[in-house]
Protein backbone atom coordinates (compact mmCIF):
# COMPACT_ATOMS: atom_id res chain seq x y z
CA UNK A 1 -9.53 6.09 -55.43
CA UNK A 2 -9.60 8.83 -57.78
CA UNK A 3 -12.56 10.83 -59.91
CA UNK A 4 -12.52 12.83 -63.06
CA UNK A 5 -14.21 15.01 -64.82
CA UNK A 6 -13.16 13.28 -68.06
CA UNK A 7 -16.31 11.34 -70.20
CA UNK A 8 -16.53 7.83 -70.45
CA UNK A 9 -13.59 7.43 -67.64
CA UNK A 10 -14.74 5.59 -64.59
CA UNK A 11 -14.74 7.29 -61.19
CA UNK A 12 -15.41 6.16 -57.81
CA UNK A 13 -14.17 4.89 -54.75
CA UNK A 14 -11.51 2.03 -54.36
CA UNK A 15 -10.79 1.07 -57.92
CA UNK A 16 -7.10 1.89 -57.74
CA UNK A 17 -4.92 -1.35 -56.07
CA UNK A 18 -2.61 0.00 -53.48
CA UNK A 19 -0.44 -2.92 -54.61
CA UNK A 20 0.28 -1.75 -58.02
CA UNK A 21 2.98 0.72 -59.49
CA UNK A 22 1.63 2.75 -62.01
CA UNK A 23 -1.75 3.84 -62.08
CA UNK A 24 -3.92 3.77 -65.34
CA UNK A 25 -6.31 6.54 -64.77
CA UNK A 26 -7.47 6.77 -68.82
CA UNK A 27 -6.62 6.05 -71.72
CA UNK A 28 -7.69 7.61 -75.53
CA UNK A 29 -9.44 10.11 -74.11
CA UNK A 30 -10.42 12.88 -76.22
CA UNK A 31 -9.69 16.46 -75.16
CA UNK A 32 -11.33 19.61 -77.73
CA UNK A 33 -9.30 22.41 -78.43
CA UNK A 34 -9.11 24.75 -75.58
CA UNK A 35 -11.16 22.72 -72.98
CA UNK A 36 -9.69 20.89 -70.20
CA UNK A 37 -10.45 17.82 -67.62
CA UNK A 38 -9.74 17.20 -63.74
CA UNK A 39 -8.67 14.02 -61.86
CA UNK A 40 -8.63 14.48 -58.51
CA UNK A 41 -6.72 10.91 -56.80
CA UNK A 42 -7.74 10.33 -53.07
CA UNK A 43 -4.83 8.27 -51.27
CA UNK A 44 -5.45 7.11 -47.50
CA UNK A 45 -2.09 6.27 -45.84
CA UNK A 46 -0.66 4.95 -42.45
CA UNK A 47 2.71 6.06 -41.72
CA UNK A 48 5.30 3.47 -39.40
CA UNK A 49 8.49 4.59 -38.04
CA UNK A 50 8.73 2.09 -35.31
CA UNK A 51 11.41 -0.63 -35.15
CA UNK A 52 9.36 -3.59 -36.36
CA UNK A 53 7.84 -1.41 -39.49
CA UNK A 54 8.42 -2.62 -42.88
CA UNK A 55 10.61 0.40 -44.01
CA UNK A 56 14.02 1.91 -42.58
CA UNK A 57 12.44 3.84 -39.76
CA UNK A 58 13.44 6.97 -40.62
CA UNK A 59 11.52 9.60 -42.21
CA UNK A 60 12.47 11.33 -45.50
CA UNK A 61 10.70 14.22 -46.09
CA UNK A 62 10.33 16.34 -49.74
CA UNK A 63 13.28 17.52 -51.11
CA UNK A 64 15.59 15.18 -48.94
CA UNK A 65 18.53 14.82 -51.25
CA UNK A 66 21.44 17.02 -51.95
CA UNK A 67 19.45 18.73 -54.90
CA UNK A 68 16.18 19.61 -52.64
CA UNK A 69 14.41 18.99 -55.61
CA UNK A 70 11.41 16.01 -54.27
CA UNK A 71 12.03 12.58 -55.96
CA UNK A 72 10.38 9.26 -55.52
CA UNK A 73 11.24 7.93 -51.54
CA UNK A 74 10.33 10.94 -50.32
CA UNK A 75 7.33 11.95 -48.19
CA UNK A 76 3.90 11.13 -50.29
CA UNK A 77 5.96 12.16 -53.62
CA UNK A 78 3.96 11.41 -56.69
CA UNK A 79 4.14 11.59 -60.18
CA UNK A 80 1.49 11.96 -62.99
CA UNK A 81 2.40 10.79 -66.96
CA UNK A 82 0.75 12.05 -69.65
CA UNK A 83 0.68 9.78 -72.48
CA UNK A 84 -0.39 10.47 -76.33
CA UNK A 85 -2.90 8.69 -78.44
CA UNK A 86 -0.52 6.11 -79.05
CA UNK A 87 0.15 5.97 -75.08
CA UNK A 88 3.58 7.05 -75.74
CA UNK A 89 4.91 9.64 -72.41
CA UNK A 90 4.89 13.33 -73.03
CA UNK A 91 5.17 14.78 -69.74
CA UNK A 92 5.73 14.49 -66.50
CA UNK A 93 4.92 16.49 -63.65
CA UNK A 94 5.32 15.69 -59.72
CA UNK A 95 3.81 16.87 -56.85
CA UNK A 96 4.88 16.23 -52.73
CA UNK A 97 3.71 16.36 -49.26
CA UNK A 98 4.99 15.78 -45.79
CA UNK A 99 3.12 14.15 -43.48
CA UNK A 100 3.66 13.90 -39.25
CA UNK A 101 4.64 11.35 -37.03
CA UNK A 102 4.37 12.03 -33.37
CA UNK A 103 5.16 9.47 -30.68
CA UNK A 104 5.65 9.31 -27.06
CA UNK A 105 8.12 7.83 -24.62
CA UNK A 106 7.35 7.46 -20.61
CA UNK A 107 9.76 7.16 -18.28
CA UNK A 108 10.33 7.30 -14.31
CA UNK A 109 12.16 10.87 -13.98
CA UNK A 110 13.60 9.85 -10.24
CA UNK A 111 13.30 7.10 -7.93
CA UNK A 112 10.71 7.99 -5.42
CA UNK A 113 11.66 9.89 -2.95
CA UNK A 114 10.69 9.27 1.05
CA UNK A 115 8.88 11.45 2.43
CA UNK A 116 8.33 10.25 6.18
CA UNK A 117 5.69 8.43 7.64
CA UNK A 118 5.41 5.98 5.09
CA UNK A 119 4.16 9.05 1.96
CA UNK A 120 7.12 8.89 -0.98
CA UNK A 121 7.14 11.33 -3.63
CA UNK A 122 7.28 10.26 -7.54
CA UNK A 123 7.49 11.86 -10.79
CA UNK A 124 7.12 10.52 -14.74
CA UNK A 125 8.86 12.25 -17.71
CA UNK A 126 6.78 12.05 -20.65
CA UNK A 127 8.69 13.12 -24.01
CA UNK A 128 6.19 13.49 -27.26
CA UNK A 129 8.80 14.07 -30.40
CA UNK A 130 7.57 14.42 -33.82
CA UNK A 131 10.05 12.61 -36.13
CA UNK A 132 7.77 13.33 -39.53
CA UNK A 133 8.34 15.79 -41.92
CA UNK A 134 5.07 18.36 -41.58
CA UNK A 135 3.90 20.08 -38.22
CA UNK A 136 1.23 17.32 -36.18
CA UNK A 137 -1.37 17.96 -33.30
CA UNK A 138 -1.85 15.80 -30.31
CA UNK A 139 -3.12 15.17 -26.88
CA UNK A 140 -1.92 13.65 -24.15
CA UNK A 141 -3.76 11.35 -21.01
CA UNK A 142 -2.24 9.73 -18.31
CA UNK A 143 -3.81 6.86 -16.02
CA UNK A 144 -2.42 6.45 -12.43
CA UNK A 145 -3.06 2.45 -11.96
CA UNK A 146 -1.25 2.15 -8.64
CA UNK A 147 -1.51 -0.52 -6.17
CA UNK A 148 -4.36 -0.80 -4.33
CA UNK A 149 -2.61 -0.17 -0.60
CA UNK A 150 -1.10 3.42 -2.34
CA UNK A 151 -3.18 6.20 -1.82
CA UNK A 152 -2.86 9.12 -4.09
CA UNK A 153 -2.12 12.48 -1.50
CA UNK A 154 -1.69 15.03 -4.56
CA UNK A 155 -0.64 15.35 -8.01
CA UNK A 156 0.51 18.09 -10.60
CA UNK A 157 2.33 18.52 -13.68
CA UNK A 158 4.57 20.91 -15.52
CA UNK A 159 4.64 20.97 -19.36
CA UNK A 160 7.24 22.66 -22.05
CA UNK A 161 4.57 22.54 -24.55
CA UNK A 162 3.35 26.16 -25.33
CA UNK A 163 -0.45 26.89 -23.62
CA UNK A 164 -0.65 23.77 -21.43
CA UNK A 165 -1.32 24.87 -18.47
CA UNK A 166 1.54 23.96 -15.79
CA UNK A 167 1.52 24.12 -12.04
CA UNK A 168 1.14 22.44 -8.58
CA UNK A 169 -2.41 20.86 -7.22
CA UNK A 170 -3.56 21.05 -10.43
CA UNK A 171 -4.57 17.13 -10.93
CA UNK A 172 -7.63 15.45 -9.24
CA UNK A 173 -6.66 12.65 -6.59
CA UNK A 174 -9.59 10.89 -7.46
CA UNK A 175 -9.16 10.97 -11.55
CA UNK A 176 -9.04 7.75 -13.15
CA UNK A 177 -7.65 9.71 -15.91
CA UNK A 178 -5.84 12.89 -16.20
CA UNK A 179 -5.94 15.07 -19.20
CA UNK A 180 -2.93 16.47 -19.89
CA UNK A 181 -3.34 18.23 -23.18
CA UNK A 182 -5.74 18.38 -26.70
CA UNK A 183 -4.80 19.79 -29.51
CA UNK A 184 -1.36 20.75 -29.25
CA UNK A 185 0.69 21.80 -32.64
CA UNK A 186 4.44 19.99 -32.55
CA UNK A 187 6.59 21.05 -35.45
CA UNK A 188 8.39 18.23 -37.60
CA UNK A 189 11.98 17.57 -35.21
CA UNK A 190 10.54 19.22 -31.82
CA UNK A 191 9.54 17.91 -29.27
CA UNK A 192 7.25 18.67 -25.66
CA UNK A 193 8.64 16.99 -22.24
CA UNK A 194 5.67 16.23 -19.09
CA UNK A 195 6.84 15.86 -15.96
CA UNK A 196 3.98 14.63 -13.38
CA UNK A 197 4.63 14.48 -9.52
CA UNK A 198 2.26 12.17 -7.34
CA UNK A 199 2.62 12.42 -3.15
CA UNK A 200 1.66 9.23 -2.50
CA UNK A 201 1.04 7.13 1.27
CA UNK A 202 1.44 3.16 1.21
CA UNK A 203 -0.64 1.38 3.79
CA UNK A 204 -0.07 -2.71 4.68
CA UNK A 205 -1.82 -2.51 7.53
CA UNK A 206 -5.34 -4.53 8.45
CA UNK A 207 -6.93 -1.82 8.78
CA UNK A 208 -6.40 0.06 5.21
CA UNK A 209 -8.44 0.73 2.50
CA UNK A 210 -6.59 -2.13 -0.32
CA UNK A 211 -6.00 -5.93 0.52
CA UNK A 212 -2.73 -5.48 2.61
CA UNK A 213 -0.73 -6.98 0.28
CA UNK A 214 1.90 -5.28 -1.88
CA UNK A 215 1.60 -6.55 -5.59
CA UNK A 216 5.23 -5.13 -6.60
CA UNK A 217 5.73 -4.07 -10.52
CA UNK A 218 5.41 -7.43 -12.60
CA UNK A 219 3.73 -9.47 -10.09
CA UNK A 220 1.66 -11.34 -12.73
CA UNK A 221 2.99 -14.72 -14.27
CA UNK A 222 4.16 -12.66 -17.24
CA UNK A 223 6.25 -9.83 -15.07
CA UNK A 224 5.10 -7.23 -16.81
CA UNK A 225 3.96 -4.30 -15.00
CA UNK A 226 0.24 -3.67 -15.14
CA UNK A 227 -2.52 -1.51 -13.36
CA UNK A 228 -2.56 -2.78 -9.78
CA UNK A 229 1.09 -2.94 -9.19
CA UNK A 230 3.18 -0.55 -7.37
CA UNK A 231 3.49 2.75 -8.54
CA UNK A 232 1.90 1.44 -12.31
CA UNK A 233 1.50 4.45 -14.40
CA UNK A 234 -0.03 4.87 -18.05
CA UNK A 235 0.60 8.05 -20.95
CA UNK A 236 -2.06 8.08 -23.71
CA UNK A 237 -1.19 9.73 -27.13
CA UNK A 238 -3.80 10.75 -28.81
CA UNK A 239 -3.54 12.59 -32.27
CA UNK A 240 -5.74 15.00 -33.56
CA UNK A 241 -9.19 13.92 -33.15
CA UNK A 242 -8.30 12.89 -29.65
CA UNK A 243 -8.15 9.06 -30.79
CA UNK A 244 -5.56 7.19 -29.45
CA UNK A 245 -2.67 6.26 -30.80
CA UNK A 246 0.01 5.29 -28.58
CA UNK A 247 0.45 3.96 -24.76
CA UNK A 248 3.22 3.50 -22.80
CA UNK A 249 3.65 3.06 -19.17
CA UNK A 250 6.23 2.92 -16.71
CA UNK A 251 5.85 1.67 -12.66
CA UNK A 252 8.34 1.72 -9.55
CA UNK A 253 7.59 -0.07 -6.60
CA UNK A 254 7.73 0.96 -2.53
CA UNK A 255 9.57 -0.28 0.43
CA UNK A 256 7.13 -0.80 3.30
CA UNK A 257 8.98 -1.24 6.93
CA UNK A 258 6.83 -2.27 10.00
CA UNK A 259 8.33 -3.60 13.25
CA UNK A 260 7.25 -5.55 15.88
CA UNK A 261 8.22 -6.18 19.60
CA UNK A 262 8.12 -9.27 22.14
CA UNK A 263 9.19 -10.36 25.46
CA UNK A 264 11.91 -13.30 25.19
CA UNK A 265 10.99 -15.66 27.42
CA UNK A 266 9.79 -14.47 31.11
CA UNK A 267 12.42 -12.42 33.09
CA UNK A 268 15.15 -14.65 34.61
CA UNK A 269 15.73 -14.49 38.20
CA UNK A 270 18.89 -13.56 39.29
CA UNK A 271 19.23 -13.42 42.12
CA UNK A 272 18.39 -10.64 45.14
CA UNK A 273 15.57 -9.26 43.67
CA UNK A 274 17.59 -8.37 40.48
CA UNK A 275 16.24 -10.00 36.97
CA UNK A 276 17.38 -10.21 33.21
CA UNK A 277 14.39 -9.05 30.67
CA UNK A 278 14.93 -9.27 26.89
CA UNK A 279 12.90 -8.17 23.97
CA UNK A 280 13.15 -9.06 20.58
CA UNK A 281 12.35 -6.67 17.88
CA UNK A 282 11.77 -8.01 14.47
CA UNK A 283 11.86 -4.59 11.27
CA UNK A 284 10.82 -6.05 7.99
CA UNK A 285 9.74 -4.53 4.55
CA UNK A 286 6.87 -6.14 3.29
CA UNK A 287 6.78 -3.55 0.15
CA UNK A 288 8.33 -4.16 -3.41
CA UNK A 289 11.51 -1.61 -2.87
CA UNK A 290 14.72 -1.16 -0.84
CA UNK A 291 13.80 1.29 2.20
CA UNK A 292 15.61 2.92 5.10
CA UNK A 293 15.00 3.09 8.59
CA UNK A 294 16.02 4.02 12.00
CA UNK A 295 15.13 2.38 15.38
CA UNK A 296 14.82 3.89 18.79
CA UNK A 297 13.89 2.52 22.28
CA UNK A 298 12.31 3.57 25.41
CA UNK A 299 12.38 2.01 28.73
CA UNK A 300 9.50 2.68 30.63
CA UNK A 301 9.12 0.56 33.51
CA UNK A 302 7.69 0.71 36.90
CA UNK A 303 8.81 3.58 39.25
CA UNK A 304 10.14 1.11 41.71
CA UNK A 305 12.84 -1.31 39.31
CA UNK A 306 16.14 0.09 38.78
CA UNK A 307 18.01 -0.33 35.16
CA UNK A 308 21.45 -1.57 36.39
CA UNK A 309 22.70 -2.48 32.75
CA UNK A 310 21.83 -2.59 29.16
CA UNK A 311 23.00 -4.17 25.97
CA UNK A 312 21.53 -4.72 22.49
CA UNK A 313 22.95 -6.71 19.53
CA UNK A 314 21.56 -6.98 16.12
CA UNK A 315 21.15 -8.55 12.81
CA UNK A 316 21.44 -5.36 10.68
CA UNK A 317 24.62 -5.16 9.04
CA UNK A 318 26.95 -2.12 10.01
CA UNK A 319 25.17 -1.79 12.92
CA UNK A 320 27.10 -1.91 16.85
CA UNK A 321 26.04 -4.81 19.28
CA UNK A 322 27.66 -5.61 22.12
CA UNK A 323 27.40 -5.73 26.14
CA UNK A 324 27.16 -2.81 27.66
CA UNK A 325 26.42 0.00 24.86
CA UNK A 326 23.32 1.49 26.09
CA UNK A 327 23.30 3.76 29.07
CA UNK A 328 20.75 2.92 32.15
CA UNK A 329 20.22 6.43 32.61
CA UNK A 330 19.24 7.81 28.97
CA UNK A 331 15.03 8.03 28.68
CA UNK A 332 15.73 6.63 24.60
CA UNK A 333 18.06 4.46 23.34
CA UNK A 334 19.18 5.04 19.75
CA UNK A 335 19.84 1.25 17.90
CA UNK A 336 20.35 2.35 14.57
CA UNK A 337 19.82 5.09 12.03
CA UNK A 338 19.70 5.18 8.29
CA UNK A 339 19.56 1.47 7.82
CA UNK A 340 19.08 -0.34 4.68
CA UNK A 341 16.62 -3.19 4.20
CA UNK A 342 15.60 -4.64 1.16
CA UNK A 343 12.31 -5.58 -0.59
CA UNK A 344 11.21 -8.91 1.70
CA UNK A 345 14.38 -8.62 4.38
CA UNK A 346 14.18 -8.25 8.51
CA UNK A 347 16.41 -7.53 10.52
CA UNK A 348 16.63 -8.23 14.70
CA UNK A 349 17.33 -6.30 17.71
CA UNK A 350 17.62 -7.78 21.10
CA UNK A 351 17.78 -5.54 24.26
CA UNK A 352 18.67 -7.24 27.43
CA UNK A 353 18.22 -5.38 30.51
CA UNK A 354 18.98 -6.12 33.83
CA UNK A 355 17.33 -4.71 36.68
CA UNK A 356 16.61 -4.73 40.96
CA UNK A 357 13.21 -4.18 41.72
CA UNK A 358 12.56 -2.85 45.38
CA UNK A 359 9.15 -2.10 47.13
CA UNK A 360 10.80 -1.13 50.30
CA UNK A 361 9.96 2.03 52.37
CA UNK A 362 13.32 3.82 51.82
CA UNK A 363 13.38 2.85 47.93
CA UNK A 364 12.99 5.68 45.10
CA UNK A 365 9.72 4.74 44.08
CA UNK A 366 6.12 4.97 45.22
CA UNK A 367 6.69 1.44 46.72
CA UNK A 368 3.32 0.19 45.33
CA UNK A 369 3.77 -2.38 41.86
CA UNK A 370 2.02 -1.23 38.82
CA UNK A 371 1.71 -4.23 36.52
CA UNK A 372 1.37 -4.58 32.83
């Protein structure tokens, strides 16, 4: 739209066609000696650099060329004609601006990392670059959206942008949104990197807080990753007025390993009060990830039966089974260390033991059975 302070020329709001080239603002307009008029043209734009925009994508700001001199492609260059009463051009004059474009990308920074105990640590990078031509301000939210078995232990961030405040412990648990920043100044070509950390602990069992069933990232029909699923994760860019602009989100999921132990069968009887007992022990990962374990095993049996021999074998790849490999006289048997077990795989261990049980006077024990 434009106005003017020009008589008889029309002024107002949305009577110039953003579709057209060339402007006709007046036209025989009288001017007296030594007097002057004003047009002052309002312009709203919306500037696109992403892939599926309508120009090349890249920004060229005033004074682009060789020359540095502004010409038409560049910025919001524009150009006034001044036309005699016979609407033939006298002049020209120009005038240009730059404008800002500030996005954001969001990306895992690490794979989580284990922490024990089933608590994995994991941090996001978020990168806000300003590819305009003119210094922009922004702010910046994030939205944990994590699966509903993870519970959020602590969070913090660390920001390059100058006076955000940066440090450990210093995001709320219980946040359903996190403000990062407001108002931050980003010069045309820089750009500010985020790097949040969340201590996290993933519970499957009956007993937890969520449904005690992992929803891994892209569980839905579509398999895109969405609040509820694993480690689900969401940056908000907002620009100047705190409105957004932008999301983007990223998600990793969790390995979740649980075991569990039987009796095979009742002992067999072999003979002169000597037996064969074996257990089966089934580790699976019920999560959305590839996790690592380790399994150890403790005989604990009654005072009065003797371990004579010992053997495990085992489904786990790269791990030893055969007859024989576990000593009688060791109070915990190691079966494996730092396996690997995907997202949805088990693995099985089976112990056999044999063993004399003797209740007589003269025997090592107490001579009275305990049982289970």
């Amino acid at each position: 739209s434009y106005t003017s302070t020009a008589p008889g020329v029309p002024a107002g709001s949305g009577d110039l066609d953003p579709n057209d080239a060339t402007w006709n603002l007046s036209s025989g307009v009288s001017l007296d000696a030594g007097d002057s008029h004003t047009y002052t043209i309002t312009v709203k734009v919306e500037i696109d650099l992403s892939s599926d925009s309508d120009g090349d994508n890249t920004y060229d700001e005033c004074g682009s060329a060789e020359d540095n001199v502004p010409a038409e492609g560049d910025g919001l260059f524009n150009e006034s004609i001044l036309l005699d009463g016979m609407d033939d051009e006298i002049d020209r004059d120009t005038a240009c601006a730059d404008v800002p474009y500030i996005e954001h990308v969001k990306t895992l920074a690490s794979d989580p990392m284990d922490m024990g105990q089933n608590q994995f640590s994991v941090s996001y990078d978020i990168v806000v670059t300003n590819t305009g031509g003119a210094t922009g301000t922004y702010g910046l939210d994030d939205m944990p959206g994590f699966e509903d078995d993870i519970e959020i232990i602590s969070a913090s961030y660390t920001s390059t942008a100058p006076g955000v405040p940066a440090g450990t412990g210093d995001l709320d648990p219980n946040d359903a949104t996190w403000n990062l920043s407001s108002g931050v100044s980003l010069d045309a070509g820089g750009s500010h990197t985020y790097t949040i950390t969340v201590k996290v602990e993933i519970d499957l069992s009956s007993d937890s807080d969520g449904d005690n069933t992992y929803d891994e990232c892209g569980s839905a029909e579509d398999n895109v990753p969405a609040e509820g699923d694993g480690l689900f994760n969401e940056s908000i860019l907002l620009d100047g007025m705190d409105d957004e602009i932008d999301r983007d989100t990223a998600c990793a999921d969790l390995p979740y390993i649980e075991h569990v132990k039987t009796v095979v069968g009742d002992p067999m009887d072999m003979g002169q009060n000597q037996f064969s007992v074996s257990y089966d022990i089934g580790v699976t990962n019920t999560g959305g990830a590839t996790g690592t374990y380790g399994l150890d095993d403790m005989p604990g049996f009654e005072d009065d039966i003797e371990i004579i021999s010992a053997s495990y074998t085992s489904t786990a790849p790269g791990v030893p089974a055969g007859s024989g490999d576990l000593d009688p006289n060791d109070a915990t048997w190691n079966l494996s260390s730092g396996v690997s077990l995907d997202a949805g795989g088990s693995h099985t261990y089976t112990i056999t033991v044999k063993v004399e049980i003797d209740l007589s006077s003269d025997s090592d024990g107490d001579n009275t059975y305990d049982e289970c």
